[in-house]
PDB file of N, CA and C in Angstrom:
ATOM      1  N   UNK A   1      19.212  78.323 225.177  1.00  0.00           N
ATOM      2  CA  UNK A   1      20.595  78.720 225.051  1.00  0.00           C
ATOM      3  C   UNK A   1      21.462  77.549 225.458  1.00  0.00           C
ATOM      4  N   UNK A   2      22.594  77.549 224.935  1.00  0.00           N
ATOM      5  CA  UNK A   2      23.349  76.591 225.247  1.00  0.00           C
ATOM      6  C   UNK A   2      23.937  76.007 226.836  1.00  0.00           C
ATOM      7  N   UNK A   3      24.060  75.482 227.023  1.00  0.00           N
ATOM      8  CA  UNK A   3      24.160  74.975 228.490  1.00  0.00           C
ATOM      9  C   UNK A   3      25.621  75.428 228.706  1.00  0.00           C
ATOM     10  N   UNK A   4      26.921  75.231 227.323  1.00  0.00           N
ATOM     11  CA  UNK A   4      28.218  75.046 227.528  1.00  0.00           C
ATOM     12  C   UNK A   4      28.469  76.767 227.635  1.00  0.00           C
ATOM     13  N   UNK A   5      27.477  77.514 227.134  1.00  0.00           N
ATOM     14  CA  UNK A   5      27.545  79.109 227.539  1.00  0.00           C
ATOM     15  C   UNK A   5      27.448  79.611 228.793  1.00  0.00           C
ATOM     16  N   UNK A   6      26.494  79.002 229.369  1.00  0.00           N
ATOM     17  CA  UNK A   6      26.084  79.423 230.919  1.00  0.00           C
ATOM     18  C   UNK A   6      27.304  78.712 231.811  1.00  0.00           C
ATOM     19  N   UNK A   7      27.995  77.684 231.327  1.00  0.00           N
ATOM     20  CA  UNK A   7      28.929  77.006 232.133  1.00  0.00           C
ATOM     21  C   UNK A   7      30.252  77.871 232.094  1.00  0.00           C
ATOM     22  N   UNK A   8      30.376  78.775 230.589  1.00  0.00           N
ATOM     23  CA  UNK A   8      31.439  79.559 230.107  1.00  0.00           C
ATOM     24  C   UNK A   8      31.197  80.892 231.249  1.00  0.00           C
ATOM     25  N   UNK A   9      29.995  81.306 231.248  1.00  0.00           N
ATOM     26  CA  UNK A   9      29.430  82.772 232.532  1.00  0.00           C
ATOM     27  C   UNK A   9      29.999  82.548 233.578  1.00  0.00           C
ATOM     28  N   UNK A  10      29.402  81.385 234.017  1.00  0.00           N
ATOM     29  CA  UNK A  10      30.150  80.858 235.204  1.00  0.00           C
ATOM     30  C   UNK A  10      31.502  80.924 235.614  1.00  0.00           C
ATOM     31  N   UNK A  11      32.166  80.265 234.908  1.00  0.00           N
ATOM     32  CA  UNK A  11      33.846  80.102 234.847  1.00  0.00           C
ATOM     33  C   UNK A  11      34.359  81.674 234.653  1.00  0.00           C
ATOM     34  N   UNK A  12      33.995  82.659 233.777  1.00  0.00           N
ATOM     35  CA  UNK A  12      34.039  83.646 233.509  1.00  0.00           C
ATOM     36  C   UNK A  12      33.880  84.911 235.280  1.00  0.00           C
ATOM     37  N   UNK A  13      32.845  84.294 235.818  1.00  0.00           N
ATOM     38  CA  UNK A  13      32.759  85.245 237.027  1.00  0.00           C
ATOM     39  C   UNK A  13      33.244  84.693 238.258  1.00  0.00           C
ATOM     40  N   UNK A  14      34.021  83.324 238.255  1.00  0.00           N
ATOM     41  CA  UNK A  14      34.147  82.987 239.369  1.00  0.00           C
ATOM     42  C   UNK A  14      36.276  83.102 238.948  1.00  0.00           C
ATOM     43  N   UNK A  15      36.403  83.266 237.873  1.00  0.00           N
ATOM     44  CA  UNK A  15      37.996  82.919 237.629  1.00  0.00           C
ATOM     45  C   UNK A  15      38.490  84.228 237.406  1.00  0.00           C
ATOM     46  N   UNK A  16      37.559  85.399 236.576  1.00  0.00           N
ATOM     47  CA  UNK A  16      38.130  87.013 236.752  1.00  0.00           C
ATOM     48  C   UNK A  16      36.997  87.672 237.522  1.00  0.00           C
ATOM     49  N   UNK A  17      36.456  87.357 238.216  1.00  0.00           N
ATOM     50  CA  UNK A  17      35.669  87.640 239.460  1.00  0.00           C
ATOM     51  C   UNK A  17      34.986  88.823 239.089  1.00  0.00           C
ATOM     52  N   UNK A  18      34.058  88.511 237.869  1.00  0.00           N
ATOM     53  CA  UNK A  18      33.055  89.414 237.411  1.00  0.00           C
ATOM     54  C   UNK A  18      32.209  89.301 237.667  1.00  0.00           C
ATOM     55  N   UNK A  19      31.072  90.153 238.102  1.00  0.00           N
ATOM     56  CA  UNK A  19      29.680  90.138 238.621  1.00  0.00           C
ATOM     57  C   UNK A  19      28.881  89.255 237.510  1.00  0.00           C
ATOM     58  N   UNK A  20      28.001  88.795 237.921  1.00  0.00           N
ATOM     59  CA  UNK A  20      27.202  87.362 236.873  1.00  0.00           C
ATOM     60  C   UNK A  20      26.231  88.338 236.331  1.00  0.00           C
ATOM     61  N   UNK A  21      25.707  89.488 236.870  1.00  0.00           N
ATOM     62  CA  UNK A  21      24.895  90.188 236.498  1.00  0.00           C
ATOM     63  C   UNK A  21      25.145  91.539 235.622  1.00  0.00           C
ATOM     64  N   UNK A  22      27.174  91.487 235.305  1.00  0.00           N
ATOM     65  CA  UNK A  22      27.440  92.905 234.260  1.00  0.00           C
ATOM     66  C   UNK A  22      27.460  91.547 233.434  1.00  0.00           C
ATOM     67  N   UNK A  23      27.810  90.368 233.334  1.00  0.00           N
ATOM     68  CA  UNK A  23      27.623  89.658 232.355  1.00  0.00           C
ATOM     69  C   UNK A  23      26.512  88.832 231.563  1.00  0.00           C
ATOM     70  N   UNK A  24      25.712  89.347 232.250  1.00  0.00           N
ATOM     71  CA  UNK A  24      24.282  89.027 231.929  1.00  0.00           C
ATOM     72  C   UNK A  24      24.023  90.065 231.080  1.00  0.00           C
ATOM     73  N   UNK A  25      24.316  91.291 231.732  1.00  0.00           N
ATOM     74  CA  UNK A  25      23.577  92.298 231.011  1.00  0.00           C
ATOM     75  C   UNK A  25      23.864  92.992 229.777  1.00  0.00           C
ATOM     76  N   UNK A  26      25.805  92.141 229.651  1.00  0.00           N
ATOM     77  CA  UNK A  26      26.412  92.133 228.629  1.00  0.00           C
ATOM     78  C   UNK A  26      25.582  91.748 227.423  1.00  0.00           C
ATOM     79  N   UNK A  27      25.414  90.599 227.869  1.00  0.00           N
ATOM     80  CA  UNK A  27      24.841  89.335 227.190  1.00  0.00           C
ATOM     81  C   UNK A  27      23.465  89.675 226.184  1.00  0.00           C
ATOM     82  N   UNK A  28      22.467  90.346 226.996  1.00  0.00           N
ATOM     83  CA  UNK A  28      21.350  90.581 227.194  1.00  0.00           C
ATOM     84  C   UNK A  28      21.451  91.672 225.322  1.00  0.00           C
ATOM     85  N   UNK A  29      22.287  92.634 225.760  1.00  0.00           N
ATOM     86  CA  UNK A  29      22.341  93.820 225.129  1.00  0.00           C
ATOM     87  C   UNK A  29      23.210  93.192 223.662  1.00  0.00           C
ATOM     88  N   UNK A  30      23.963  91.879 223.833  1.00  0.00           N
ATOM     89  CA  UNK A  30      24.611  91.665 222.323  1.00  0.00           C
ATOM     90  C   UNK A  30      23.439  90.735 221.828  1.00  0.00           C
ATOM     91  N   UNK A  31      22.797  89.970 222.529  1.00  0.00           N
ATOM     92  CA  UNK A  31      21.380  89.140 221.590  1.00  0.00           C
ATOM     93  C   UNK A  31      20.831  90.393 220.918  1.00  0.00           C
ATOM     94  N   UNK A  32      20.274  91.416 221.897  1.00  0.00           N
ATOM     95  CA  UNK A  32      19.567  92.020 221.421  1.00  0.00           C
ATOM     96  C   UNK A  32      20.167  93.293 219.540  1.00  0.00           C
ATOM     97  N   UNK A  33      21.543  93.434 220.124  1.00  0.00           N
ATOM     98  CA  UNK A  33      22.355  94.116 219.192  1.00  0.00           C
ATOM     99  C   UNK A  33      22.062  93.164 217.844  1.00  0.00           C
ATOM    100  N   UNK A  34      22.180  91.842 217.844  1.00  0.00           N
ATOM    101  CA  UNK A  34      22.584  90.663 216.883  1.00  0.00           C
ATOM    102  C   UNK A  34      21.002  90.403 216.414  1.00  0.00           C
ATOM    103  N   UNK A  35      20.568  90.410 216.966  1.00  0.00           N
ATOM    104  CA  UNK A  35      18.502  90.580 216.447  1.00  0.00           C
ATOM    105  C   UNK A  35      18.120  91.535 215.381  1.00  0.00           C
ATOM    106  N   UNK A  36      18.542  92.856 216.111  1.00  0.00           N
ATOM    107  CA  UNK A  36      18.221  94.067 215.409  1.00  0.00           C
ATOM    108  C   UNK A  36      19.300  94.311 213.849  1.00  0.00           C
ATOM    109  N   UNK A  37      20.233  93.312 213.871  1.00  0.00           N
ATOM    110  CA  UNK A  37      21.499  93.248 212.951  1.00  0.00           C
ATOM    111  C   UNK A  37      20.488  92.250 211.732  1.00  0.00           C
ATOM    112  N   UNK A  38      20.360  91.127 212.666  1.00  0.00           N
ATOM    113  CA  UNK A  38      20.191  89.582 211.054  1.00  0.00           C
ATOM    114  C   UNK A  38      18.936  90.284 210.866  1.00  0.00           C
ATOM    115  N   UNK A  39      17.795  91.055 211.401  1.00  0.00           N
ATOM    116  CA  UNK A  39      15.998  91.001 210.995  1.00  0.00           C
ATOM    117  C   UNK A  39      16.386  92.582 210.150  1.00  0.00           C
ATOM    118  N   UNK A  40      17.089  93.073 210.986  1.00  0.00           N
ATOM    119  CA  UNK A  40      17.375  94.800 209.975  1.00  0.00           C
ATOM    120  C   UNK A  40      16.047  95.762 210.811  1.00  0.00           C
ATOM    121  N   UNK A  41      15.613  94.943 211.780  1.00  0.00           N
ATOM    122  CA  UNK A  41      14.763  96.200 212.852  1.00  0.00           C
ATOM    123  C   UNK A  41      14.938  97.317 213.430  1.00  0.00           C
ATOM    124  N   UNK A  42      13.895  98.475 213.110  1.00  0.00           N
ATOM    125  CA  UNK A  42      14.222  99.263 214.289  1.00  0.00           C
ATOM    126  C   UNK A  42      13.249  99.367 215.300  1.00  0.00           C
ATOM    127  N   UNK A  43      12.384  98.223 215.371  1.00  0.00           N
ATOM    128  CA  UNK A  43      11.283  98.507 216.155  1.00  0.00           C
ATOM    129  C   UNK A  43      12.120  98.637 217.889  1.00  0.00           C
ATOM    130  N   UNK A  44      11.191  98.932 219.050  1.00  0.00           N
ATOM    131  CA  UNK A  44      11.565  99.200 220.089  1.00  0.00           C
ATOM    132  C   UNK A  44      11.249  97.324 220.760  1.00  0.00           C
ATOM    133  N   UNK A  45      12.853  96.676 220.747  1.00  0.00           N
ATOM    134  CA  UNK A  45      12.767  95.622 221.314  1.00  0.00           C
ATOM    135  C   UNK A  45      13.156  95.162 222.686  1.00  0.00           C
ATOM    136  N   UNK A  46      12.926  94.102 223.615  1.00  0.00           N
ATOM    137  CA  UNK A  46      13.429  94.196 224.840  1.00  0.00           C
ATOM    138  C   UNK A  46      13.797  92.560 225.127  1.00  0.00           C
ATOM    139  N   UNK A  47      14.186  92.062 225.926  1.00  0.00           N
ATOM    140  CA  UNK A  47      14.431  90.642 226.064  1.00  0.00           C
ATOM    141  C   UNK A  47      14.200  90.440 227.319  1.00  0.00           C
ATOM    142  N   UNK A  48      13.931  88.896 227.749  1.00  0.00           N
ATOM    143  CA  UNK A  48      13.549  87.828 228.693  1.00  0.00           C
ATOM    144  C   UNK A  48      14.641  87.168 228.563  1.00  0.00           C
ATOM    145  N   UNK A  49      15.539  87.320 229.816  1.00  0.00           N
ATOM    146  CA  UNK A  49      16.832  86.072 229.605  1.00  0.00           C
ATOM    147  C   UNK A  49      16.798  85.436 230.778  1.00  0.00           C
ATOM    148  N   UNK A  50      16.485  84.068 230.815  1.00  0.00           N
ATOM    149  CA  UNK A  50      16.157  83.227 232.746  1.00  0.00           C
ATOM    150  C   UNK A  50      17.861  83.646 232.839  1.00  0.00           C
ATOM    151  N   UNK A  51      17.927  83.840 234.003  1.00  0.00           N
ATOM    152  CA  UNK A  51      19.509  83.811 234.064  1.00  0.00           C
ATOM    153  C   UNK A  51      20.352  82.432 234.800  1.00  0.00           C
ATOM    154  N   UNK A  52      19.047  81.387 234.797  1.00  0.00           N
ATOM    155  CA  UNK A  52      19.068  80.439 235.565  1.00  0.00           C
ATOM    156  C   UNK A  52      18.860  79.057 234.474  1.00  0.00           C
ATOM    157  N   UNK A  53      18.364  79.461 233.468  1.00  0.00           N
ATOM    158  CA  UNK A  53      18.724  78.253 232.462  1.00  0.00           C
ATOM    159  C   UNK A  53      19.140  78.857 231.226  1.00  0.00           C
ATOM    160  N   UNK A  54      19.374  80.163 231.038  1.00  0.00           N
ATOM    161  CA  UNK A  54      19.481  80.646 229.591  1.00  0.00           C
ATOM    162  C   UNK A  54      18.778  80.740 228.401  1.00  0.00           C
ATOM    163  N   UNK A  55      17.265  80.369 229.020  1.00  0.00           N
ATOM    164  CA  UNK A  55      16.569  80.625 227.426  1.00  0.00           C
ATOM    165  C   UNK A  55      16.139  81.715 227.644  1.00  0.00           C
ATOM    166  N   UNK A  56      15.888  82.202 226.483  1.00  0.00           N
ATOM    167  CA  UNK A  56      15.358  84.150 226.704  1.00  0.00           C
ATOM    168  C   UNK A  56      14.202  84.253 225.480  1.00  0.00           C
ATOM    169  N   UNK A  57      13.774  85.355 225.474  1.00  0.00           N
ATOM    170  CA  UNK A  57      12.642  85.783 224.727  1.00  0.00           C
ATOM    171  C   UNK A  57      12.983  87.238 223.957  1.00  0.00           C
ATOM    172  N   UNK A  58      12.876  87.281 222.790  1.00  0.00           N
ATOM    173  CA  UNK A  58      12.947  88.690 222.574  1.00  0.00           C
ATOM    174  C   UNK A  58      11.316  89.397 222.266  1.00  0.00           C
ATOM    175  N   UNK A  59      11.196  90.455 222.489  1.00  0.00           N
ATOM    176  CA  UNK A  59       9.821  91.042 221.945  1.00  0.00           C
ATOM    177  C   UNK A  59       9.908  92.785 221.483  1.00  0.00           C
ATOM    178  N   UNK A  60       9.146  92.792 220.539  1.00  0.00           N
ATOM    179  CA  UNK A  60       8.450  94.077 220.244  1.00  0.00           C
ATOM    180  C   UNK A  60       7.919  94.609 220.745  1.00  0.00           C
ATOM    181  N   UNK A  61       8.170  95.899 221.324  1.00  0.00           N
ATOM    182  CA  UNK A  61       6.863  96.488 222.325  1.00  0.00           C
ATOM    183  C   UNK A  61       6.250  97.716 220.987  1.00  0.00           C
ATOM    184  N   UNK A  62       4.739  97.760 221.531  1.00  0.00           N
ATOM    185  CA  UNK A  62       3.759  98.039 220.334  1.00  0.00           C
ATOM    186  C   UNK A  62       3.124  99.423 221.348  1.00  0.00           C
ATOM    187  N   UNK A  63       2.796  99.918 221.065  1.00  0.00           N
ATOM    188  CA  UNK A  63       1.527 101.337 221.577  1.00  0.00           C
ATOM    189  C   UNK A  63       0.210 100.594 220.504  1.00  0.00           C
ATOM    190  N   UNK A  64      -0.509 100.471 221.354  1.00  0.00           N
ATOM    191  CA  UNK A  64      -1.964 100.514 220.760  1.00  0.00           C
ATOM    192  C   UNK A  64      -2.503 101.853 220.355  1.00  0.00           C
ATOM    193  N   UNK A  65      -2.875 101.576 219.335  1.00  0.00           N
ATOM    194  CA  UNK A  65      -3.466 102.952 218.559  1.00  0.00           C
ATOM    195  C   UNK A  65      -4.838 102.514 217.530  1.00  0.00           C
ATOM    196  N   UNK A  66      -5.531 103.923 217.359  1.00  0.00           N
ATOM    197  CA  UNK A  66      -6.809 103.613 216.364  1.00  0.00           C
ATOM    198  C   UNK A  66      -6.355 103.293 214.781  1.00  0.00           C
ATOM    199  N   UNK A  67      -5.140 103.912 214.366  1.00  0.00           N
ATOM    200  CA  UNK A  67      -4.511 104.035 213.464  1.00  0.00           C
ATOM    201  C   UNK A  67      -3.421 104.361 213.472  1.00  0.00           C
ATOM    202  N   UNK A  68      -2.718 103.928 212.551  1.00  0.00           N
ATOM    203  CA  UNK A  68      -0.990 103.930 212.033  1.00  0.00           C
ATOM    204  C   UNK A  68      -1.086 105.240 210.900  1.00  0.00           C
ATOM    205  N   UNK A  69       0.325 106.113 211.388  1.00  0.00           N
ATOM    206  CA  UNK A  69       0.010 106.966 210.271  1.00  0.00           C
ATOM    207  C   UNK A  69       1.598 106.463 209.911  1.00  0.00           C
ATOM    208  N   UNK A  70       1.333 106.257 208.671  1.00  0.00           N
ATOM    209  CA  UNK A  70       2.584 105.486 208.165  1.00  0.00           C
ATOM    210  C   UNK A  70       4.246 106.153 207.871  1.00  0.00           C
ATOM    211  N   UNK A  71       3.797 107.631 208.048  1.00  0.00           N
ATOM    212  CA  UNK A  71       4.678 108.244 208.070  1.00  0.00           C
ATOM    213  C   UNK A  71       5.317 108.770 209.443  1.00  0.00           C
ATOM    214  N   UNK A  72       4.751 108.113 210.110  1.00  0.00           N
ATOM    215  CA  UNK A  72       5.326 108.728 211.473  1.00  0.00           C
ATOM    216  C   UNK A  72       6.785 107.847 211.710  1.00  0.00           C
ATOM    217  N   UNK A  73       7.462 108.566 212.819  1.00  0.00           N
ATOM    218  CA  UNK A  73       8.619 107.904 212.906  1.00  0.00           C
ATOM    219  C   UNK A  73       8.480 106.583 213.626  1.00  0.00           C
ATOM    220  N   UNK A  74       7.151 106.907 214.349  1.00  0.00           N
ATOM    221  CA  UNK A  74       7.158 105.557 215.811  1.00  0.00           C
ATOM    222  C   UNK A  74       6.133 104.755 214.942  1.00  0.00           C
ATOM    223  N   UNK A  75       5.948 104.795 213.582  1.00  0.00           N
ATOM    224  CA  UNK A  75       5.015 103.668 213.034  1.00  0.00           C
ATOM    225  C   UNK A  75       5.238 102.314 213.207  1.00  0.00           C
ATOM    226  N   UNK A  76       6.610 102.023 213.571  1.00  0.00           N
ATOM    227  CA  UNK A  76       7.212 100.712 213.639  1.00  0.00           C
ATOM    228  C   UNK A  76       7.120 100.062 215.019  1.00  0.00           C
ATOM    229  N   UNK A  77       6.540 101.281 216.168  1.00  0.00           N
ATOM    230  CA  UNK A  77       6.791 100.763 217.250  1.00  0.00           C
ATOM    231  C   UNK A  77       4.790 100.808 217.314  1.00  0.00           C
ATOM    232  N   UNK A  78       3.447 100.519 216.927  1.00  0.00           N
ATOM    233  CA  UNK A  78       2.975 100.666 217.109  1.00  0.00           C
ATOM    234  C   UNK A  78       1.872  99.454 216.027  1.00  0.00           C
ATOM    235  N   UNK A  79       0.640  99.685 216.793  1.00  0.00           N
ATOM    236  CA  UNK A  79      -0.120  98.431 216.526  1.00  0.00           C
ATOM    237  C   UNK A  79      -1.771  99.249 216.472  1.00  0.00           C
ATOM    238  N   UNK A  80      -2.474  98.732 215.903  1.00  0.00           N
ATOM    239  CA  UNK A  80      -3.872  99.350 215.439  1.00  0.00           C
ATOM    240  C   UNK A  80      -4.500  97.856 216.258  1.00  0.00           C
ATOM    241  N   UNK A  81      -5.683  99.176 217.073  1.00  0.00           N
ATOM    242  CA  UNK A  81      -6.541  98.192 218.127  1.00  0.00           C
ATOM    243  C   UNK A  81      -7.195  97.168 216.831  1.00  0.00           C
ATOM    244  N   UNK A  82      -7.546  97.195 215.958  1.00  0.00           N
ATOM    245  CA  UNK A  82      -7.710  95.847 215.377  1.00  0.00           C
ATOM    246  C   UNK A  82      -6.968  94.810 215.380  1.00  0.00           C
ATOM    247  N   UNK A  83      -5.566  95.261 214.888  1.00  0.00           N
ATOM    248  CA  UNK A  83      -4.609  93.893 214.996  1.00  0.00           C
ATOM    249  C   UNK A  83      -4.455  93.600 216.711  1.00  0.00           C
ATOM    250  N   UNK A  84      -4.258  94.210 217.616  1.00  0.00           N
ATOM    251  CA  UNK A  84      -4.114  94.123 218.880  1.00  0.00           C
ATOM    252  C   UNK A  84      -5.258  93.036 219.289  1.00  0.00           C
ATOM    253  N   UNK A  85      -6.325  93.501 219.349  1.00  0.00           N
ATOM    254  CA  UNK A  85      -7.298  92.706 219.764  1.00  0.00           C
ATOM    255  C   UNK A  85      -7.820  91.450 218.623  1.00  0.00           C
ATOM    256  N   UNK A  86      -6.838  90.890 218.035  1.00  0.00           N
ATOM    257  CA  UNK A  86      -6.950  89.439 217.396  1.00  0.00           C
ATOM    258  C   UNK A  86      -5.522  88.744 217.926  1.00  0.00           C
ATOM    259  N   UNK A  87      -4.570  89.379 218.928  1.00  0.00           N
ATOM    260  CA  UNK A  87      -4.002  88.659 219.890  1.00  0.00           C
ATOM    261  C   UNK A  87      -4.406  88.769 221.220  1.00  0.00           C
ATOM    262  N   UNK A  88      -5.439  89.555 221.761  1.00  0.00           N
ATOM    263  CA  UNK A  88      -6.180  89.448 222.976  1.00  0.00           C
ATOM    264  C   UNK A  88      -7.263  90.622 222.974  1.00  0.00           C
ATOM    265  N   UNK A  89      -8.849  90.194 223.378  1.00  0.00           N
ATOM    266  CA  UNK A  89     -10.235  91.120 222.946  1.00  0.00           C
ATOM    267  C   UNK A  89      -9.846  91.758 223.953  1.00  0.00           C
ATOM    268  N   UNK A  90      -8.794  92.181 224.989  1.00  0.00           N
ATOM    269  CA  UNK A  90      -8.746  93.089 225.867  1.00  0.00           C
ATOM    270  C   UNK A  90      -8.017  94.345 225.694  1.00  0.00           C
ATOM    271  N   UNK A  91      -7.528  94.389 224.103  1.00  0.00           N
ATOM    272  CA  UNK A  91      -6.416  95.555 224.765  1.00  0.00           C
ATOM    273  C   UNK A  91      -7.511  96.709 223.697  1.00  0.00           C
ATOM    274  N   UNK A  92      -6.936  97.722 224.491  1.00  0.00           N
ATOM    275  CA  UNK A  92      -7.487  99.041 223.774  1.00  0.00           C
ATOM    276  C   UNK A  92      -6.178 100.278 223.393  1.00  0.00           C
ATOM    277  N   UNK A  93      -6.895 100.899 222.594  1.00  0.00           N
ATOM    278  CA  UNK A  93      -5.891 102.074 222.097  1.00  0.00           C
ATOM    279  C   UNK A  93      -5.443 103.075 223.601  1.00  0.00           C
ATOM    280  N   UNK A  94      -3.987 103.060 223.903  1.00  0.00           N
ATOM    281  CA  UNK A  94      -3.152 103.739 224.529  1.00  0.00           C
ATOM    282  C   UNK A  94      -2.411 102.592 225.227  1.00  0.00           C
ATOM    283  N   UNK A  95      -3.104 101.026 225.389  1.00  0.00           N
ATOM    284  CA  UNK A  95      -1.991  99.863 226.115  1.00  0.00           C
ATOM    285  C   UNK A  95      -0.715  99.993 225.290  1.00  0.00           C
ATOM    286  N   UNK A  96      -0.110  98.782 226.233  1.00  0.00           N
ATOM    287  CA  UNK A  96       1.118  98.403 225.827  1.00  0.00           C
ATOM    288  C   UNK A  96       1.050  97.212 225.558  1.00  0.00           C
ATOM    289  N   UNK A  97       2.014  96.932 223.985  1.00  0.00           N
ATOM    290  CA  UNK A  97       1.733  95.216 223.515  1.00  0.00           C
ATOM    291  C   UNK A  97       3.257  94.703 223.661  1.00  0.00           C
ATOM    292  N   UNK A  98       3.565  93.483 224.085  1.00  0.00           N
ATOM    293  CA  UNK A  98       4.839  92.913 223.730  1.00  0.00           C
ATOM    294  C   UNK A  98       4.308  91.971 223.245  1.00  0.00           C
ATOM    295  N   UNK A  99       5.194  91.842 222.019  1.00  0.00           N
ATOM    296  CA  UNK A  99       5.053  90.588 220.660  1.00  0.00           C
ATOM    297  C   UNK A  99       6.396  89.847 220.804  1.00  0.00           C
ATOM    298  N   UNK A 100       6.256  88.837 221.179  1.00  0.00           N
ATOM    299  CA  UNK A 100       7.357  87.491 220.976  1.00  0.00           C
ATOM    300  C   UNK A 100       7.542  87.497 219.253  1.00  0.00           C
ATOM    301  N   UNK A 101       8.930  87.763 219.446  1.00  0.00           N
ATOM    302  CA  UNK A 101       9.427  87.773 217.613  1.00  0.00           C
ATOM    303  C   UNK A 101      10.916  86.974 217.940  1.00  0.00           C
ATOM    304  N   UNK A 102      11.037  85.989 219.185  1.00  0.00           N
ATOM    305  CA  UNK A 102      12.177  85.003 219.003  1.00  0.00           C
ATOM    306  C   UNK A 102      12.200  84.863 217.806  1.00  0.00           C
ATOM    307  N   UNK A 103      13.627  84.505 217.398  1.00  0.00           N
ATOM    308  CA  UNK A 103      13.501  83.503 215.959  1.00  0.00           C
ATOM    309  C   UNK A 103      14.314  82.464 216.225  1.00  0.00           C
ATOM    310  N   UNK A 104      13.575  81.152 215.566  1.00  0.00           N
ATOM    311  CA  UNK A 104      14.156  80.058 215.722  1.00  0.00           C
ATOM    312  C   UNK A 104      15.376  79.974 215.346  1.00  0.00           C
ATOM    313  N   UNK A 105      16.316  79.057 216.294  1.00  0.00           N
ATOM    314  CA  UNK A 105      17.819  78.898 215.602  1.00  0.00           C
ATOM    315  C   UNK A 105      18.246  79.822 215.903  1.00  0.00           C
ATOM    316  N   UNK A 106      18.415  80.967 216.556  1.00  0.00           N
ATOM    317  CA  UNK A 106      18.925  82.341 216.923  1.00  0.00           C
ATOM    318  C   UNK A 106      19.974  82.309 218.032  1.00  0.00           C
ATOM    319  N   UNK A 107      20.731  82.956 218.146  1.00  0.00           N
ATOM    320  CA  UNK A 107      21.277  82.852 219.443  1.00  0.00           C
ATOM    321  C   UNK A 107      23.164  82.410 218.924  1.00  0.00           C
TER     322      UNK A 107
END
């Protein structure tokens, strides 16, 4: 994230004496708004924001399952222990997956 943003937070909580952390969380919730806008997702996403240098992470959280039934509503939020376990031989059906789906240039 930009450096001249975190310098803008700054100036922002020390000049109308806003908590750094409703503006974080501001923050947090319009990446995430602006993600789910340019990709057209509805999967269940969450973010990583350092609040100390500004780079952040967005991810997909997945339910491990034996199968996807494609008609379900939560099909989008969910992952088949095959695909799961070709990003790690440990997970099994009922974990929880977070998938890094940053996109470059974003922000």
């Amino acid at each position: 994230m930009n450096g001249n943003l975190l310098e803008a937070i700054q100036s922002l909580v020390k000049v109308k004496k806003v908590d750094a952390d409703v503006v974080f969380d501001a923050l947090e919730m319009v990446l995430l708004t602006a993600y789910k806008k340019e990709t057209g997702s509805n999967a269940k996403t969450s973010i990583k924001l350092n609040r100390e240098t500004g780079d952040y992470q967005i991810f997909e959280e997945k339910t491990v399952v034996e199968s996807i039934n494609p008609e379900s509503e939560n099909a989008i939020n969910e992952i088949t222990v095959e695909d799961a376990k070709k990003i790690d031989r440990s997970y099994e059906a009922g974990d929880l997956l977070s998938i890094d789906v940053t996109p470059k240039n974003f922000g």
